[in-house]
N, C-alpha and C. Protein backbone atom coordinates (compact mmCIF):
# COMPACT_ATOMS: atom_id res chain seq x y z
N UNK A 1 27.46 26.17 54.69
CA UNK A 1 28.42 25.71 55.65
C UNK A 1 29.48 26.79 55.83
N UNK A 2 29.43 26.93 57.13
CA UNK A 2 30.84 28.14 57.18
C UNK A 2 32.27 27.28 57.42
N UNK A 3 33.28 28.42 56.92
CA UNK A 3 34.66 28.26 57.02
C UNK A 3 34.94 28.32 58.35
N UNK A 4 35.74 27.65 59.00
CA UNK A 4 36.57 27.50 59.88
C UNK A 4 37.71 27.95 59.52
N UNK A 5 38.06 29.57 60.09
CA UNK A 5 39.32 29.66 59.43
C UNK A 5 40.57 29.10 59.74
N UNK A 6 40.44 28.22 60.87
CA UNK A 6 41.73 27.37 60.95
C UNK A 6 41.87 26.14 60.42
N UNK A 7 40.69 25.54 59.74
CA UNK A 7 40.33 24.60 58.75
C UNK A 7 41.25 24.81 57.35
N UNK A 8 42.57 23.98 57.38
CA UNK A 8 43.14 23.98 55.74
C UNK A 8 42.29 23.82 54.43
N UNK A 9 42.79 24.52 53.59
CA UNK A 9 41.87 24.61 52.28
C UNK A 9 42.80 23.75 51.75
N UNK A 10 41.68 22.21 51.22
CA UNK A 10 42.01 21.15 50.06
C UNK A 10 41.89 21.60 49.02
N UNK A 11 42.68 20.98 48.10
CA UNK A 11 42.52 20.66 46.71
C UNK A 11 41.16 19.98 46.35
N UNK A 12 40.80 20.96 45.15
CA UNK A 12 39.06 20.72 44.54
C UNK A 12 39.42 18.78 43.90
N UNK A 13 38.76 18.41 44.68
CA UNK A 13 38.67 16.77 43.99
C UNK A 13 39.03 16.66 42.46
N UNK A 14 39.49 15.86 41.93
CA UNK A 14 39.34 15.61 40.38
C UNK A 14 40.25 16.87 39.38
N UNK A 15 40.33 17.77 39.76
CA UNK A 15 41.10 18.81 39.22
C UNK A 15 42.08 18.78 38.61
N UNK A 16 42.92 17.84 39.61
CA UNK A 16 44.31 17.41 38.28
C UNK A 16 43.59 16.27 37.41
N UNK A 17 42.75 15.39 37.47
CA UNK A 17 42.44 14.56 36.94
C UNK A 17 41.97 15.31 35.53
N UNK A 18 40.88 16.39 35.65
CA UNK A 18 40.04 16.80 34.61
C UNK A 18 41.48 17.88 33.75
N UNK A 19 42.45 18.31 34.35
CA UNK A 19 43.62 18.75 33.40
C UNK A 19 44.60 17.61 32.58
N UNK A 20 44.35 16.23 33.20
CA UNK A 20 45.11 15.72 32.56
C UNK A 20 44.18 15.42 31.10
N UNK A 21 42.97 15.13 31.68
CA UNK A 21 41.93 14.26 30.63
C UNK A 21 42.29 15.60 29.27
N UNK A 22 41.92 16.84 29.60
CA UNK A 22 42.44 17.86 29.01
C UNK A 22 43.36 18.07 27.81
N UNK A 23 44.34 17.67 28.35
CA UNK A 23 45.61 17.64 27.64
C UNK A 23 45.34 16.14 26.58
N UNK A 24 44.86 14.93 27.17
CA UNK A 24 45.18 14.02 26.77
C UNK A 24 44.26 13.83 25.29
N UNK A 25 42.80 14.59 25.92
CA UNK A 25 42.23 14.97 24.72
C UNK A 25 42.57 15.28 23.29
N UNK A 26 43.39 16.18 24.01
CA UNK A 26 44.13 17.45 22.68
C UNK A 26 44.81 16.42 22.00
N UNK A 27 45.65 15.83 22.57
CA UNK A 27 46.52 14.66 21.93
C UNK A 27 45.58 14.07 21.13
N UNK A 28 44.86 12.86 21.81
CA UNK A 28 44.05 12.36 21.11
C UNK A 28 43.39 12.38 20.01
N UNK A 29 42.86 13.55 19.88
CA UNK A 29 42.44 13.76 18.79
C UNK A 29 43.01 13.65 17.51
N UNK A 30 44.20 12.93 17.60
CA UNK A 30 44.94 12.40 16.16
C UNK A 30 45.28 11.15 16.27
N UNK A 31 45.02 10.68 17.16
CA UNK A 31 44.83 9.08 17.59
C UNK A 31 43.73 8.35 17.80
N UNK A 32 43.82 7.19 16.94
CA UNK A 32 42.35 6.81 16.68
C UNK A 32 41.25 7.42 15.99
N UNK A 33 41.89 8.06 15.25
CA UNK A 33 40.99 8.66 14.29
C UNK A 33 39.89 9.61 15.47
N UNK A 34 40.55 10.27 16.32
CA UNK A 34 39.73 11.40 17.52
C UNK A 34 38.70 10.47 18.23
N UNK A 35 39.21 9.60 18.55
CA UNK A 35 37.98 8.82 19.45
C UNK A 35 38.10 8.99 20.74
N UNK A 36 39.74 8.79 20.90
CA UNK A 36 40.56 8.70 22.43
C UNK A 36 40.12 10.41 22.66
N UNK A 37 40.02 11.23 21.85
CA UNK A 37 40.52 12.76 21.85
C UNK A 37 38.87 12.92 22.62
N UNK A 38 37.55 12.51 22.13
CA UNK A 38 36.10 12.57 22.35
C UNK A 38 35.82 12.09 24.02
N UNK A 39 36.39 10.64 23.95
CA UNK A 39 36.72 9.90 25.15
C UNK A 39 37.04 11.01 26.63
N UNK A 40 37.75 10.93 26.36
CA UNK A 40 39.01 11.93 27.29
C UNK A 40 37.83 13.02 27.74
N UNK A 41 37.75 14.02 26.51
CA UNK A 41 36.96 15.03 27.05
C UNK A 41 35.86 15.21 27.25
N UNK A 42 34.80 14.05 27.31
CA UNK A 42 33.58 13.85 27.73
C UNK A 42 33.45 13.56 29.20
N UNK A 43 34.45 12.58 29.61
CA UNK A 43 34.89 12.21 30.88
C UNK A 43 35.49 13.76 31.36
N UNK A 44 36.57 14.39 31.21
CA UNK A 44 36.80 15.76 31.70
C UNK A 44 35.54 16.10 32.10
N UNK A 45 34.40 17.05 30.78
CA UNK A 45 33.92 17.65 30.88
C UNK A 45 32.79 17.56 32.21
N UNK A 46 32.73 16.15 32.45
CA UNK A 46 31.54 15.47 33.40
C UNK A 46 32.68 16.03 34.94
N UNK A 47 33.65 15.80 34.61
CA UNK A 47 34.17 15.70 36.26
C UNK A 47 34.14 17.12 36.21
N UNK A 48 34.32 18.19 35.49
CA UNK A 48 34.83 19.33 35.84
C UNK A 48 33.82 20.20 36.08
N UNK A 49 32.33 19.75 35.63
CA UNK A 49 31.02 20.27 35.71
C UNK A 49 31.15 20.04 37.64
N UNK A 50 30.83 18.72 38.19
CA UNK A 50 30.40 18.15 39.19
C UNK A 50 32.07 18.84 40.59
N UNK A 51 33.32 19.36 39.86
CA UNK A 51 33.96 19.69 40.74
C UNK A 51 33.62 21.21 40.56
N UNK A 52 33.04 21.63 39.08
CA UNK A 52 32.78 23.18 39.59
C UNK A 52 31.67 22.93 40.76
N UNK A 53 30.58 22.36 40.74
CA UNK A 53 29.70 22.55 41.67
C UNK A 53 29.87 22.64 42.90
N UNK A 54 30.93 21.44 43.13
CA UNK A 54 31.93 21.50 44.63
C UNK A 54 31.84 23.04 45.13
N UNK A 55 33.18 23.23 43.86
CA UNK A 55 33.61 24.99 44.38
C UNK A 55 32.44 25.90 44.67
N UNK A 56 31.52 26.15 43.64
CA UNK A 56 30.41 27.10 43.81
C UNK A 56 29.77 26.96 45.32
N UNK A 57 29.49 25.78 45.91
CA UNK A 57 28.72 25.41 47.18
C UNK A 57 29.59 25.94 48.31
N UNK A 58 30.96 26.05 47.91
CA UNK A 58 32.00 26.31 49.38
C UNK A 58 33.46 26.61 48.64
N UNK A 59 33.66 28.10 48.26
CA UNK A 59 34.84 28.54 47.94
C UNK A 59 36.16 28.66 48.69
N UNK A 60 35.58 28.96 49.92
CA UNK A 60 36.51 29.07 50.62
C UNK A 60 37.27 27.58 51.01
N UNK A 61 36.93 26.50 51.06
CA UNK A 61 36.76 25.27 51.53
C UNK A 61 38.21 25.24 50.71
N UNK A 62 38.26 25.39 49.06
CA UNK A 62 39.35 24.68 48.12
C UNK A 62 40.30 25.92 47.87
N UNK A 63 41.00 25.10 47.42
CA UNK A 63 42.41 26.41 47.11
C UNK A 63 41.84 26.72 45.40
N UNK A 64 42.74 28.01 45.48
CA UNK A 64 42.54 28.58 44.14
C UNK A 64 43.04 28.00 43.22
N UNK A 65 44.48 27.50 43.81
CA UNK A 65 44.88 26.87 42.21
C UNK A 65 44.45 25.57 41.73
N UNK A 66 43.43 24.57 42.75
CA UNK A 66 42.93 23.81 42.15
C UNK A 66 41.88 23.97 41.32
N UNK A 67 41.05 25.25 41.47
CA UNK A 67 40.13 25.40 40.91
C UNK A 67 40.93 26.08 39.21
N UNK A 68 42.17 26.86 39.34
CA UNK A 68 42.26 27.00 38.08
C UNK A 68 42.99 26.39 37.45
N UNK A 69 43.32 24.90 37.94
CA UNK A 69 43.68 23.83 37.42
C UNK A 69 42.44 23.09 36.35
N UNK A 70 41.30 23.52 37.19
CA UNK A 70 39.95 22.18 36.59
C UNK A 70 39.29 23.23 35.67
N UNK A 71 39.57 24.62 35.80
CA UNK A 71 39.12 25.54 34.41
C UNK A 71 39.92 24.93 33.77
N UNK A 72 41.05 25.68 33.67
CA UNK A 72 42.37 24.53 32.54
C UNK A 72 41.83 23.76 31.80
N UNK A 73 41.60 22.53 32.80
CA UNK A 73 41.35 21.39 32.21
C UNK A 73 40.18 21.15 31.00
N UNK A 74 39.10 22.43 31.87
CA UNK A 74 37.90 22.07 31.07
C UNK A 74 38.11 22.62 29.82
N UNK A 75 39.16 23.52 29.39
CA UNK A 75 38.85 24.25 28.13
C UNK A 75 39.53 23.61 27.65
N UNK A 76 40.63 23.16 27.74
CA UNK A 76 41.43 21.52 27.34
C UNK A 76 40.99 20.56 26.68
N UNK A 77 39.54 20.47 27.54
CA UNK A 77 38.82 19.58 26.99
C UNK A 77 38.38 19.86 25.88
N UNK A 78 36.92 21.22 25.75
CA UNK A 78 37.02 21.50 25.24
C UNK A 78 37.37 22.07 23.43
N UNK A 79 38.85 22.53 24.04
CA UNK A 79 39.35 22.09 22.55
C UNK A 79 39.42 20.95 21.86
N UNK A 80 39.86 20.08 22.69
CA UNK A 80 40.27 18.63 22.48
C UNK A 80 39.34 17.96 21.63
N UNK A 81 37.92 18.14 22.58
CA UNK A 81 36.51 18.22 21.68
C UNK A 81 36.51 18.59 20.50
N UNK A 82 36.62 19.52 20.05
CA UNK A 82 35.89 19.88 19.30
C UNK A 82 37.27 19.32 17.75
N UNK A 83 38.58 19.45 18.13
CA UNK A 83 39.29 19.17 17.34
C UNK A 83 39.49 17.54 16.98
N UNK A 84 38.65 16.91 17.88
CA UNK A 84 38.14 15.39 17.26
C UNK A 84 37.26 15.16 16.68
N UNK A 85 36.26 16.37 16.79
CA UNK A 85 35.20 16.14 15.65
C UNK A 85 35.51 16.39 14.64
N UNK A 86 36.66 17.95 14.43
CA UNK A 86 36.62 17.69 13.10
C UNK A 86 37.70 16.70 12.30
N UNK A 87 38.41 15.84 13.14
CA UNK A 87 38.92 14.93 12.80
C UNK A 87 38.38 14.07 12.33
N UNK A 88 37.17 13.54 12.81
CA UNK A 88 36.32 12.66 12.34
C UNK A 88 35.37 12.96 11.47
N UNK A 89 35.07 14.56 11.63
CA UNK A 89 34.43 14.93 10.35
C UNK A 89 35.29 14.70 8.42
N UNK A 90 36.57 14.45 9.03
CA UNK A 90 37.78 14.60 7.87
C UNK A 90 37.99 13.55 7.63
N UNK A 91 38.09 12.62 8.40
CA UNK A 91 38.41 11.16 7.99
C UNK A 91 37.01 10.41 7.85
N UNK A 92 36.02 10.75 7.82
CA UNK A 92 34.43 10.62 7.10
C UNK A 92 34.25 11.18 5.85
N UNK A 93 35.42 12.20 5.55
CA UNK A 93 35.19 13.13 4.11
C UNK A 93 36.14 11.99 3.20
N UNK A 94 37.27 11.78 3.78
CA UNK A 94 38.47 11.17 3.01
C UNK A 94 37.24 9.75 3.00
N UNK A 95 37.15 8.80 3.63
CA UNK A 95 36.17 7.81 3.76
C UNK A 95 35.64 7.96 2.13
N UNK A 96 34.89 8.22 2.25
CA UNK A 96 33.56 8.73 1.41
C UNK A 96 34.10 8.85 -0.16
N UNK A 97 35.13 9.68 -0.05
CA UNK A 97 36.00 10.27 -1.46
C UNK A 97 36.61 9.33 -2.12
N UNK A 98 37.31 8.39 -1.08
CA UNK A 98 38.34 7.40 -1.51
C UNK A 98 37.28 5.77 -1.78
N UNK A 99 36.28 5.83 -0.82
CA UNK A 99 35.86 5.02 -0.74
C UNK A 99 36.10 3.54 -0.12
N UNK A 100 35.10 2.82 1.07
CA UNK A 100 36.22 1.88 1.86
C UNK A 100 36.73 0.58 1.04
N UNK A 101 36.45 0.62 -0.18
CA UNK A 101 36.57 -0.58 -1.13
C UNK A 101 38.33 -0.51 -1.47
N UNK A 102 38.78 1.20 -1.56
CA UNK A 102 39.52 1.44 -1.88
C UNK A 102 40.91 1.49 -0.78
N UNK A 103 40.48 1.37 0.76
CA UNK A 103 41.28 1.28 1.35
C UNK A 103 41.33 -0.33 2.13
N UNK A 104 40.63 -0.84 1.32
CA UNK A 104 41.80 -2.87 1.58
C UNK A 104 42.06 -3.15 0.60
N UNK A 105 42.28 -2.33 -0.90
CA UNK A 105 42.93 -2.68 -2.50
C UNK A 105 44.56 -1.67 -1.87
N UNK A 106 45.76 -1.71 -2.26
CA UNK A 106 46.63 -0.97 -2.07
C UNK A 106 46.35 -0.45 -3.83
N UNK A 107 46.51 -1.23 -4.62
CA UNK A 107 46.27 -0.72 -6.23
C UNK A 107 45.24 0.24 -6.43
N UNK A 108 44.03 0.39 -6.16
CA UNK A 108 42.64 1.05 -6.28
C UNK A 108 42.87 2.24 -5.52
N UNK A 109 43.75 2.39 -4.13
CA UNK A 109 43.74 3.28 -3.21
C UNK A 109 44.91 4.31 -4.00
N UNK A 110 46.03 3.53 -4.31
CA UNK A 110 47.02 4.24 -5.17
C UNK A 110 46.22 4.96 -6.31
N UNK A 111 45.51 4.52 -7.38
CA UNK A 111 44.77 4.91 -8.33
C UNK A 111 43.59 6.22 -7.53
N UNK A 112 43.56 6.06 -6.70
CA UNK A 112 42.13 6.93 -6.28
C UNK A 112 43.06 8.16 -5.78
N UNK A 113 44.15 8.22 -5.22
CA UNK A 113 45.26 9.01 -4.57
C UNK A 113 45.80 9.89 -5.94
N UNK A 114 45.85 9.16 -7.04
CA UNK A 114 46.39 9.63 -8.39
C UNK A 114 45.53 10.75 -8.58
N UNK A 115 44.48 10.45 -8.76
CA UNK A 115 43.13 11.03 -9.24
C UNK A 115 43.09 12.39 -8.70
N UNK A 116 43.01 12.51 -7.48
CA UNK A 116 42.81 13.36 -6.28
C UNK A 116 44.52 14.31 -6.54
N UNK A 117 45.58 13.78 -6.52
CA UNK A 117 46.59 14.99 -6.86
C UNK A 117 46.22 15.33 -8.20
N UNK A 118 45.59 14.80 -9.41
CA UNK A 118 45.67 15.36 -10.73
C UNK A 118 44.93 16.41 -10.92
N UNK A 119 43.44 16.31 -10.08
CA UNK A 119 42.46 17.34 -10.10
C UNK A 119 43.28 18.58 -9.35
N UNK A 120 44.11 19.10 -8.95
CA UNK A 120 44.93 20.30 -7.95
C UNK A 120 44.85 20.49 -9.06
């Protein structure tokens, strides 16, 4: 499809959307034990795939800074990603160590907490 150069260049669909998911990720990932953080940037990563495609088909069509709004976003994501896994990789380690018997006893959890500073 050609440009009309008197045709205004829109904003790439979803772009602020996939920077917010971005950011919100990053957050997330210490909330909810990185679920919200996984959430967030799975949804990003899907919109920001399907708005790069937008751009690739017709550059001229969108403005630039939406498009380096929805990069942004995606590496946002991204991080966000990957810093909820290992959130959840960590709170699966603590899990495991402490044991879940030990976190609905407050006494057993205190005792298992003892344990764990004595071995340092």
């Amino acid at each position: 499809m050609e440009n009309n150069w008197n045709e205004p260049q829109i904003a790439l669909p979803n772009a602020s959307v996939v920077l917010v998911l971005g950011i919100i990720s990053i957050v997330g990932c210490c909330c909810s034990y990185g679920l919200v953080g996984i959430i967030c940037a799975v949804i990003a990563l899907v919109l920001a795939k399907s708005a790069s495609n937008q751009y690739a088909s017709d550059p001229q069509r969108y403005t630039q800074s939406s498009y380096s709004n929805m990069n942004t976003g995606k590496i946002c994501a991204i991080v966000g990603l990957v810093l909820s896994i290992v959130a959840i990789i960590y709170m699966i380690g603590i899990i495991s160590y402490i044991g879940i018997g030990a976190l609905s006893n407050p006494e057993l959890l205190q005792e298992r907490m003892q344990e764990l500073m004595n071995q340092r």
